[in-house]
C-alpha atoms as a PDB file:
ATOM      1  CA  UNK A   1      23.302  60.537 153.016  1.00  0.00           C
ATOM      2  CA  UNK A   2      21.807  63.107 154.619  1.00  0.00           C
ATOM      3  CA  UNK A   3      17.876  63.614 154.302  1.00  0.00           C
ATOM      4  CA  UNK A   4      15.814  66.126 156.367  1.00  0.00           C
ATOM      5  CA  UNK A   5      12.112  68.174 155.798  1.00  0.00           C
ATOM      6  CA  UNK A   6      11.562  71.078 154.087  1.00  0.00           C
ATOM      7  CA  UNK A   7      11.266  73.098 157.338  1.00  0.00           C
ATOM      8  CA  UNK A   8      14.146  71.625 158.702  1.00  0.00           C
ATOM      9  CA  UNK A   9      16.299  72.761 155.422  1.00  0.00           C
ATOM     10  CA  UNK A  10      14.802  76.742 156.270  1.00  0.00           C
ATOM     11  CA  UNK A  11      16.279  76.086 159.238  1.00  0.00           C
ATOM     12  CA  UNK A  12      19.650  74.822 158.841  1.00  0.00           C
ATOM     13  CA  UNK A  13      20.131  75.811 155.058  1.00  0.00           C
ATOM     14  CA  UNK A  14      23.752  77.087 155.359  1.00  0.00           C
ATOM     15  CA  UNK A  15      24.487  73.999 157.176  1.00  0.00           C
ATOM     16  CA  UNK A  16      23.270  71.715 154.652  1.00  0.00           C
ATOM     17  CA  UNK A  17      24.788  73.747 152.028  1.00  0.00           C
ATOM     18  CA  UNK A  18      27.944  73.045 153.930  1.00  0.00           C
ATOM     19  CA  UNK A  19      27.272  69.507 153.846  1.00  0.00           C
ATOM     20  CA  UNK A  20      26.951  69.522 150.059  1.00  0.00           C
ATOM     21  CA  UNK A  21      30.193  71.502 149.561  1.00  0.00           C
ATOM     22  CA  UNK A  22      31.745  68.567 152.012  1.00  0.00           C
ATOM     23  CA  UNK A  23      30.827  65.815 149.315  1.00  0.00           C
ATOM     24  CA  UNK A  24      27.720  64.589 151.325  1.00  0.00           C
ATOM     25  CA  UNK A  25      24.607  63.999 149.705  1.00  0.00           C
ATOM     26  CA  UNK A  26      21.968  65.841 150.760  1.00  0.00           C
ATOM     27  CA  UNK A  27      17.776  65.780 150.196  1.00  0.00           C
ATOM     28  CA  UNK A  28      15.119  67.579 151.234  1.00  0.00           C
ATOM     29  CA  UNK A  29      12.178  65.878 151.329  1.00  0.00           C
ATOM     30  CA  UNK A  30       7.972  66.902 151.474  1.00  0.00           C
ATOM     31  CA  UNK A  31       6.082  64.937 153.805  1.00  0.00           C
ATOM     32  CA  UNK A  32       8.605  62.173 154.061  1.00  0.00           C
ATOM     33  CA  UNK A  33       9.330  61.574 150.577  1.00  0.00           C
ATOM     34  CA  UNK A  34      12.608  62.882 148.836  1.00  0.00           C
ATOM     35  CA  UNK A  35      11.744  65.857 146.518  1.00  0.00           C
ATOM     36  CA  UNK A  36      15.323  67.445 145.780  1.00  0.00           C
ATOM     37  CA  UNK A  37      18.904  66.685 146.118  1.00  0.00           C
ATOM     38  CA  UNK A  38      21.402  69.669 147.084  1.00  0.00           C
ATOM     39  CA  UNK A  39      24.230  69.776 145.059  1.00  0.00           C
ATOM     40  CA  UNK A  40      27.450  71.547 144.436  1.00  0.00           C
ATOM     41  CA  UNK A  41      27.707  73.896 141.677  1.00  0.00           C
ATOM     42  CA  UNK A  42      30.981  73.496 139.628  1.00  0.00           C
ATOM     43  CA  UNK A  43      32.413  76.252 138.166  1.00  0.00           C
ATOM     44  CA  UNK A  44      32.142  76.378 134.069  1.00  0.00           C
ATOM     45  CA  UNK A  45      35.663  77.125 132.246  1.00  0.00           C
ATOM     46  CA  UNK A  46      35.193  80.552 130.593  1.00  0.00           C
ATOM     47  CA  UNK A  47      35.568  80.505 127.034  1.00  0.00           C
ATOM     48  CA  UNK A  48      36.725  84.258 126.763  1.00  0.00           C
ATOM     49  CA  UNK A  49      35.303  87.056 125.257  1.00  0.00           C
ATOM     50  CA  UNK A  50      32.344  89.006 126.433  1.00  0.00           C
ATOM     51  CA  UNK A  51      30.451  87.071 129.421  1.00  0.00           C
ATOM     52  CA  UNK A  52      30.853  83.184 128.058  1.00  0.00           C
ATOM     53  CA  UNK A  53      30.747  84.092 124.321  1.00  0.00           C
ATOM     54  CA  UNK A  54      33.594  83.504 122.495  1.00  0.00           C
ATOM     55  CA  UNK A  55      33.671  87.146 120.904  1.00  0.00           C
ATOM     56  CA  UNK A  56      36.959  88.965 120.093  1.00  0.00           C
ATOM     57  CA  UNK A  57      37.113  91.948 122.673  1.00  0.00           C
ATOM     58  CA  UNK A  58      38.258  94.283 119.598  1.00  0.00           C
ATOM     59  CA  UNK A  59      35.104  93.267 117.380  1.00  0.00           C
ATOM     60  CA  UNK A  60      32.754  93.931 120.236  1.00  0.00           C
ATOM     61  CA  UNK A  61      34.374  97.046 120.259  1.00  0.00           C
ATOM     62  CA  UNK A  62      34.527  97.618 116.901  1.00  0.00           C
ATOM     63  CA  UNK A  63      30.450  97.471 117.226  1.00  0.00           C
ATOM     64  CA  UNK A  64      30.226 100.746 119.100  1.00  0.00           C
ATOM     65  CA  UNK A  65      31.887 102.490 116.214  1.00  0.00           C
ATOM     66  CA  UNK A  66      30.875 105.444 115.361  1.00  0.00           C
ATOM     67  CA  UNK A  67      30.393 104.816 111.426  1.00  0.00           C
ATOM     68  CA  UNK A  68      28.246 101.681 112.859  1.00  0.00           C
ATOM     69  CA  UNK A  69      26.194 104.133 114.416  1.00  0.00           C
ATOM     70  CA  UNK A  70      25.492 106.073 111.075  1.00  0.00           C
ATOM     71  CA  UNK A  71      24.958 103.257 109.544  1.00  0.00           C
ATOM     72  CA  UNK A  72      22.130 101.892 111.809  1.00  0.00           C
ATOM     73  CA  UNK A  73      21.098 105.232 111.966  1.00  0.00           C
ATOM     74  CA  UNK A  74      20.618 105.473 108.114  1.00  0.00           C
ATOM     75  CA  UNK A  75      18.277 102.284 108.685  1.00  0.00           C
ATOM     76  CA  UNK A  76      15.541 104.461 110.601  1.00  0.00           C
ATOM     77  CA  UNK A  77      14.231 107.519 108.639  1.00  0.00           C
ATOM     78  CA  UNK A  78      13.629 110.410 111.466  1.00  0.00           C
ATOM     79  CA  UNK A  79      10.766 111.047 112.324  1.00  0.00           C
ATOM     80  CA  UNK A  80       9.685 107.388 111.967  1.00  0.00           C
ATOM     81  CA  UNK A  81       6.839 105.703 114.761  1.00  0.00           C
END
């Protein structure tokens, strides 16, 4: 375990990041005291779709249709705000 100040973690940040990646358990402490433990971030499995939403690529598309857009449009009377 590796445990250091928060100055010391400005300091050497990449380095302890390092550590982290390396399996070691890192902390960061205030005044002495453990406040936070640097950790690896494992990467999520992707779903699909658009970002991590499991949407269909073609009916995301299909949302940028151009009837869709006559349709919203009929929602809001011009000249309305």
């Amino acid at each position: 375990m590796l445990q250091c100040n928060l100055y010391e973690a400005k300091t050497h940040l990449s380095q302890l990041v390092q550590a982290a990646l390396d399996g070691e358990e890192v902390l960061i402490a205030r005044s002495g005291k453990p406040a936070v433990r640097l950790v690896p971030v494992h990467a999520t499995e992707k779903t699909g779709g658009w970002g991590i939403l499991p949407i269909d690529p073609a009916a995301l598309e299909a949302g940028f249709d151009t009837t869709v857009e006559k349709d919203v449009a009929a929602l809001f009377p011009s000249g309305a705000g």
